[in-house]
Each structure stands twice: as C-alpha cells, then as structure tokens.
Protein backbone atom coordinates (compact mmCIF):
# COMPACT_ATOMS: atom_id res chain seq x y z
CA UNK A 1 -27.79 -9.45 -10.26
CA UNK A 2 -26.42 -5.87 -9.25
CA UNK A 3 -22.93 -6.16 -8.94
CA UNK A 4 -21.09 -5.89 -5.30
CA UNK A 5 -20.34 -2.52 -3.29
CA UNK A 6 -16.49 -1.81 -2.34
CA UNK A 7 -16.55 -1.68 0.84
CA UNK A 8 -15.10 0.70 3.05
CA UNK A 9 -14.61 0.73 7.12
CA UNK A 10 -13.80 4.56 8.04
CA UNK A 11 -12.73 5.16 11.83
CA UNK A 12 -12.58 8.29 13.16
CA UNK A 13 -13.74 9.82 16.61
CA UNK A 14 -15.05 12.81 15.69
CA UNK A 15 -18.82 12.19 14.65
CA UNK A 16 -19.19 15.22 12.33
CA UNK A 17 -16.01 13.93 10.38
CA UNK A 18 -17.16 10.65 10.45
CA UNK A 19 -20.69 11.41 9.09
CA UNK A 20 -19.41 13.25 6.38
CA UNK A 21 -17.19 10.78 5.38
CA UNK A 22 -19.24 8.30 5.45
CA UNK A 23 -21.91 9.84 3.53
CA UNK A 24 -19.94 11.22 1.22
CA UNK A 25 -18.68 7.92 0.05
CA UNK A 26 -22.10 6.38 0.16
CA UNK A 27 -23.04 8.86 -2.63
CA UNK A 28 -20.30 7.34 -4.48
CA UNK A 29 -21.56 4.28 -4.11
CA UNK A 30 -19.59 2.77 -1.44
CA UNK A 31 -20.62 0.57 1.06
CA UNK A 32 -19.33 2.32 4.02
CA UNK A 33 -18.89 0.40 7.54
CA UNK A 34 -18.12 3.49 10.47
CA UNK A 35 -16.76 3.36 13.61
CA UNK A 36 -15.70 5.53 15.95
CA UNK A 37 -12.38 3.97 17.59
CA UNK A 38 -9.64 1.68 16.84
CA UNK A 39 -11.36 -1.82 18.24
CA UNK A 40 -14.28 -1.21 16.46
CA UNK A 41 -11.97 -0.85 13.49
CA UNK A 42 -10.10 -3.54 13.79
CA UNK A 43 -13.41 -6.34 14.63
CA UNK A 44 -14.95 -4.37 11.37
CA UNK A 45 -12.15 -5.39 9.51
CA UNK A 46 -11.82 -9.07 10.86
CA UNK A 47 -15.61 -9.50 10.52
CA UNK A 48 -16.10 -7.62 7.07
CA UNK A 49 -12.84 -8.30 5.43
CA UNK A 50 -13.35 -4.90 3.28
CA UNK A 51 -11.88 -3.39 0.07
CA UNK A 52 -10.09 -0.72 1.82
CA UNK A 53 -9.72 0.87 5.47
CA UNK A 54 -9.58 4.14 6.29
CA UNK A 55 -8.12 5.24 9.69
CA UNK A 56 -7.94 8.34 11.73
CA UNK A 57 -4.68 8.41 13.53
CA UNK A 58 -6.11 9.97 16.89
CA UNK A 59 -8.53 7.28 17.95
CA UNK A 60 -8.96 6.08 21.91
CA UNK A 61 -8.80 2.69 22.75
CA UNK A 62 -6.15 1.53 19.59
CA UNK A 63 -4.86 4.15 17.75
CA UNK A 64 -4.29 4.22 13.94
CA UNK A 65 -0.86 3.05 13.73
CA UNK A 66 -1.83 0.36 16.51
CA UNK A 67 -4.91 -0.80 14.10
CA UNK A 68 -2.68 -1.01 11.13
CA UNK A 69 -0.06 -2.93 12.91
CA UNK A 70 -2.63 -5.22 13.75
CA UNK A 71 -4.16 -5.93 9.76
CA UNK A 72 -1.04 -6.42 8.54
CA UNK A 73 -0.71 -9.63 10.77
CA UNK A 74 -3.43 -10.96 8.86
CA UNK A 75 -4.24 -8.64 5.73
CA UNK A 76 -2.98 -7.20 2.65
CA UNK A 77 -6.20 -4.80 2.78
CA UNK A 78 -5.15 -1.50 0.81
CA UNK A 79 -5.31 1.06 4.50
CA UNK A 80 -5.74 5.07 3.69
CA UNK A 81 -4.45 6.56 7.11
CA UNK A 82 -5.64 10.27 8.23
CA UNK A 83 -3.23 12.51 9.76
CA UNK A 84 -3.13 16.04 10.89
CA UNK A 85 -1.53 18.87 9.16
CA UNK A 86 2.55 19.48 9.35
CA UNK A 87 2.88 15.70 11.38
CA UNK A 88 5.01 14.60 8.55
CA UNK A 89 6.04 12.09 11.36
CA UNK A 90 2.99 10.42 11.57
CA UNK A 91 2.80 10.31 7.77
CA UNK A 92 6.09 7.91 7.90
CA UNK A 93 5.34 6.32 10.32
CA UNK A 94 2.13 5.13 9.04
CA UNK A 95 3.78 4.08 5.92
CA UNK A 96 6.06 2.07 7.59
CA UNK A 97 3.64 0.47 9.51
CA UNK A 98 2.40 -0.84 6.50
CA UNK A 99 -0.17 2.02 5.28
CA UNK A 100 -0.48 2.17 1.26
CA UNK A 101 -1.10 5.97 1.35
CA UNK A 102 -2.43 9.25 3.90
CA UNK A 103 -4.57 12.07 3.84
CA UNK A 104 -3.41 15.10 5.67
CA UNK A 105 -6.10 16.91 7.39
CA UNK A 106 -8.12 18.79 6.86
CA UNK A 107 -9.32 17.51 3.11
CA UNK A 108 -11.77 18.03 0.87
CA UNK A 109 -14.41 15.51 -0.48
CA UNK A 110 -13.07 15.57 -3.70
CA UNK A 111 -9.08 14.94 -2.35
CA UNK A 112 -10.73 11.97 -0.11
CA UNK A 113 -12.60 10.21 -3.13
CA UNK A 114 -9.21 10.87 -5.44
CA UNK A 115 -7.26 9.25 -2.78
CA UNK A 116 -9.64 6.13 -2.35
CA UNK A 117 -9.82 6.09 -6.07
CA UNK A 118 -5.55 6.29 -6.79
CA UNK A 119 -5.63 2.88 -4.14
CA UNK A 120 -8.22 1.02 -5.23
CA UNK A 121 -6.96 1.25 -9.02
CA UNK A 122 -3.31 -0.20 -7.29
CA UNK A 123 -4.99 -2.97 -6.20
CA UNK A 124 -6.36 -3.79 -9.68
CA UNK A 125 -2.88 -4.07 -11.21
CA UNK A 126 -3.86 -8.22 -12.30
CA UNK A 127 -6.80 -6.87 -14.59
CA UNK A 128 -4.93 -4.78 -16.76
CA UNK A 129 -0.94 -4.55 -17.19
CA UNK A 130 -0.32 -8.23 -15.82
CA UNK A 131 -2.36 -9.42 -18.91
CA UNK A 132 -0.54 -11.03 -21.45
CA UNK A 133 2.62 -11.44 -19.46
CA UNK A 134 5.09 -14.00 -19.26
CA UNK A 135 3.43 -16.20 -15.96
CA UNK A 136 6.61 -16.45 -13.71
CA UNK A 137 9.50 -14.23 -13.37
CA UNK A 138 12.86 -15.84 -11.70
CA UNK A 139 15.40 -13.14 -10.17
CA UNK A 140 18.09 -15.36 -8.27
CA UNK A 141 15.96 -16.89 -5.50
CA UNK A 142 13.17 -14.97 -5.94
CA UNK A 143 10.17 -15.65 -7.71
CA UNK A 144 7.41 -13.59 -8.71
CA UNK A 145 4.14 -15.35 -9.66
CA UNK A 146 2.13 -12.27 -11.57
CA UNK A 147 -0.98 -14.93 -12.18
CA UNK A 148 -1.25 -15.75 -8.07
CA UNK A 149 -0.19 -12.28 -6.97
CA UNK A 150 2.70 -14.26 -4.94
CA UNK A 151 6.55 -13.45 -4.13
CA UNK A 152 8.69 -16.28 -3.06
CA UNK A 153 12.20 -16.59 -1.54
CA UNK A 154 12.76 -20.42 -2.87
CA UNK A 155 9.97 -22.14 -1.47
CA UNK A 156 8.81 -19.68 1.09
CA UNK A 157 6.15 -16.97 0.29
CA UNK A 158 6.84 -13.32 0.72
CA UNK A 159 3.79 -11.80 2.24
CA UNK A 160 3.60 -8.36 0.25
CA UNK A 161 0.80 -5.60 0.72
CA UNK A 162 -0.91 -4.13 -2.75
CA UNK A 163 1.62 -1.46 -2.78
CA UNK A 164 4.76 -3.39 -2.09
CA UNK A 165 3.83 -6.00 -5.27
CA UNK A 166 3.09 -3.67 -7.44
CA UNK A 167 6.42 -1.75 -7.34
CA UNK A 168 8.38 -5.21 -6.80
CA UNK A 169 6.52 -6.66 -10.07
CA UNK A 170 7.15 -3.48 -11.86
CA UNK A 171 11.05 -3.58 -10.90
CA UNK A 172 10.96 -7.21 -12.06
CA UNK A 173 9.65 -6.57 -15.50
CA UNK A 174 12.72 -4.06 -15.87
CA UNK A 175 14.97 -6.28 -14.36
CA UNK A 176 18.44 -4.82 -14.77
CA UNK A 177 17.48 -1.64 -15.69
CA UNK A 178 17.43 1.88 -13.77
CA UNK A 179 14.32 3.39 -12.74
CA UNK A 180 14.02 7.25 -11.57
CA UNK A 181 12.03 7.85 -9.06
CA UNK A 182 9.72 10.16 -10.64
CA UNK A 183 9.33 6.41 -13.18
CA UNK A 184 8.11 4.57 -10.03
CA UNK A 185 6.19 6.95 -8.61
CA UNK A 186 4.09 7.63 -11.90
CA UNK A 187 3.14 3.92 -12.45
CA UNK A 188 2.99 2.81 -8.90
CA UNK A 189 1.15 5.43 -7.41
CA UNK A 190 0.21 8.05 -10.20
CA UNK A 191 1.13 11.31 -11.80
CA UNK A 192 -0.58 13.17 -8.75
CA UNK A 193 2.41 11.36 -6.73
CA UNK A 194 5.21 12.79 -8.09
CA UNK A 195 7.56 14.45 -5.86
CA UNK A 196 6.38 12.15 -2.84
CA UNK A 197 9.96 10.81 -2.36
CA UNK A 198 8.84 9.39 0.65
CA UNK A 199 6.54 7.24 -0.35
CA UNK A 200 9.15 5.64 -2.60
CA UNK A 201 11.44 5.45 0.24
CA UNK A 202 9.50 4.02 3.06
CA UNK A 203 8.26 1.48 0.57
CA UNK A 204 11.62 0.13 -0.95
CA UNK A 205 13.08 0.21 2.72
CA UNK A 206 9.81 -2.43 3.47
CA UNK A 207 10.42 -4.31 0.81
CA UNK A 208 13.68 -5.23 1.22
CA UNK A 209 13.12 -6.00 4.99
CA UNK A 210 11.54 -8.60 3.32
CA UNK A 211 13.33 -9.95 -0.02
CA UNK A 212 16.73 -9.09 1.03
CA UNK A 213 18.64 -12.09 2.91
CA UNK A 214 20.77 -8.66 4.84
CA UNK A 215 18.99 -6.03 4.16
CA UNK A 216 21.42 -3.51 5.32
CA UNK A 217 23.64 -4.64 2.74
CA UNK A 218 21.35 -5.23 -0.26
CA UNK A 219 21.92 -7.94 -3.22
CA UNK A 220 18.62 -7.23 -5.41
CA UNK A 221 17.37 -4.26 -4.71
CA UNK A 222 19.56 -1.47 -4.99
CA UNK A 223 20.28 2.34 -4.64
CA UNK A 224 21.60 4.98 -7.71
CA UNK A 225 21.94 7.77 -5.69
CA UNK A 226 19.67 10.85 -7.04
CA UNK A 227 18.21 8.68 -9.56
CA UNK A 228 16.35 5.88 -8.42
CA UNK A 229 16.53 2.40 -8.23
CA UNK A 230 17.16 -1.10 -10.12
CA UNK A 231 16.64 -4.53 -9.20
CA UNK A 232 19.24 -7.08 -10.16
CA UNK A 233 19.89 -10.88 -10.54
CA UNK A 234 22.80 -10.87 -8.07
CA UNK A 235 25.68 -12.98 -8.82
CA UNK A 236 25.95 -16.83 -5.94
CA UNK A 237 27.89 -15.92 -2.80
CA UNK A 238 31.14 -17.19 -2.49
C-alpha cells in the first residue's frame, strides 16, 4: 500500500502564483488542495483537515490573518503565511495570530519547498528527540505530557500549536537553565533561523498568554535580557 501524500491547501488570488505553487509542490510529491480566497481556505481546511496551510495574506472575501484566526479555534495545523516584501507588520502580525512561520514575497521554488520542509520536520518532534524520554515532566502546575503531545495547567489542557510545544517542551527539558536565543532558534526552528528574533519573541509572548496565571508579570517563563530565556519551577504564592 503506497504510503499517504502530505497534504497541502495553498490560497492565493493570483492564478499564475497559485498554479505555480501548486504544481511545484505536486512535483514534490504533495498533495496540493488550491483555492483562490480565504472561504475556500478555510472549508478546505475544515473538510480536508491537511498537513499544513499555506495562506496569501491579500485574499477577498477572508483575508489571511482572518483565515488563521479562524483554524486556530479548532486546529493546531502547522500555517505558512505569504506576505509582501518590507510589511514586516504583517509578518508579526501573522505570527501572533497564531502562524508557525512566513514567506516574504516574492520567493523562489526552492525558498517555498525549504520553508514547507523546516515546518513539517517541527511537527515531527514525537518521532525523534521525544524518544526515550522521561514520559511526564512536572514544572509547578504545569505538566507536560511528551507521549500525548499535551500541556496542562492542573487539570486543564493548554491548547498549544506545533511551534509553541516544541519550544515549551524544549524549555522544560532544561528546566532551570538559560537558553540564548540563537539556542532556541537553532533547535526550534533551524540553523537557517538564526537571527529571526522575532520569531522567538512573538512566540514566547503566545505562550505565556497561555501558561502564565498573569502574564504581564511572569512566574515560569522568564526574560535574561540580551540573552534569552529560562523556564523555572516558581516558588507557592504567599
């Protein structure tokens, strides 16, 4: 029995870009699902429930920041979003929104496939460094279940996306310790990602909107000012 295509739903509203796309990641052996505006994006994804989703900003009907709002209610889908050249803006934005990476256009074939290749590997943390691990990891209230791919705050689960778990669990198993950021952007997101201080940035301010009880004044996950950051077992409140 062959084994199963990733899929991939690409939206954009320019046909040439589309087609391109598209094709080119059919070559690669993709199976590609297009559309050509945010709703058709967003059903593709409910219907199809892909490996990843790649998203053109500039789309009528939804936009791309308005599609990936709307995953993240319901999905942890890795989401590549496409943005256009010196909107460093949009590029924030989107990762806030809950976007794992971005491709600035325009881009090459070969950046494109690199990109979709740097996410999907993410995703596949369980498979390879999670291996072999202790199963649980307990950090005051929080658990981290690396078997189950699950964060919990006591008894409540901490819906995560790819990214977000994969530098929380990484920070866990380092508990206590100091990580640069050039350290958590090389095993998070890859040696092609360092210097993208932003990536970091957005992504630790996500994560602790959601692990942190006040995340304007945070207890586990915290800041070393032009180094990086740690995560510590903080000491019971008064």
């Amino acid at each position: 029995m062959a084994a199963k295509k990733t899929t991939v739903v690409t939206a954009d509203d320019d046909p040439r870009l589309l087609r391109l796309v598209s094709r080119s990641l059919e070559l690669e052996g993709y199976e590609v699902i297009a559309t050509q505006d945010g709703e058709q994006a967003l059903q593709a994804v409910e219907t199809r429930m892909p490996d990843l989703v790649l998203l053109d900003v500039m789309m009528p009907k939804l936009d791309g920041f308005m599609v990936c709002t709307r995953i993240r209610e319901f999905s942890t889908v890795p989401i590549i979003v496409m943005t256009a050249r010196g909107q460093d803006k949009d590029k924030v934005l989107g990762l806030d929104l809950g976007a794992d990476d971005y491709l600035t256009k325009p881009f090459s074939v070969d950046e494109l496939l690199a990109r979709i290749r740097a996410v999907l590997r993410r995703t596949s943390f369980a498979t390879t460094e999670e291996k072999g691990m202790q199963a649980t990891t307990k950090i005051g209230e929080l658990t981290i279940d690396y078997a189950q791919h699950l964060v919990k705050r006591g008894a409540t689960d901490i819906v995560l996306t790819p990214v977000e778990y994969r530098l929380f669990a990484y920070m866990a198993q380092n508990v206590g310790r100091v990580l640069t950021h050039d350290q958590l952007l090389e095993h998070v997101w890859g040696s092609e990602y360092l210097g993208e201080s932003h990536m970091l940035q957005v992504n630790v301010n996500r994560l602790r909107q959601k692990i942190e009880p006040t995340p304007s004044q945070p207890r586990y996950l915290l800041t070393r000012i032009g180094i990086g950051y740690l995560l510590v077992d903080p000491q019971p409140t008064p």
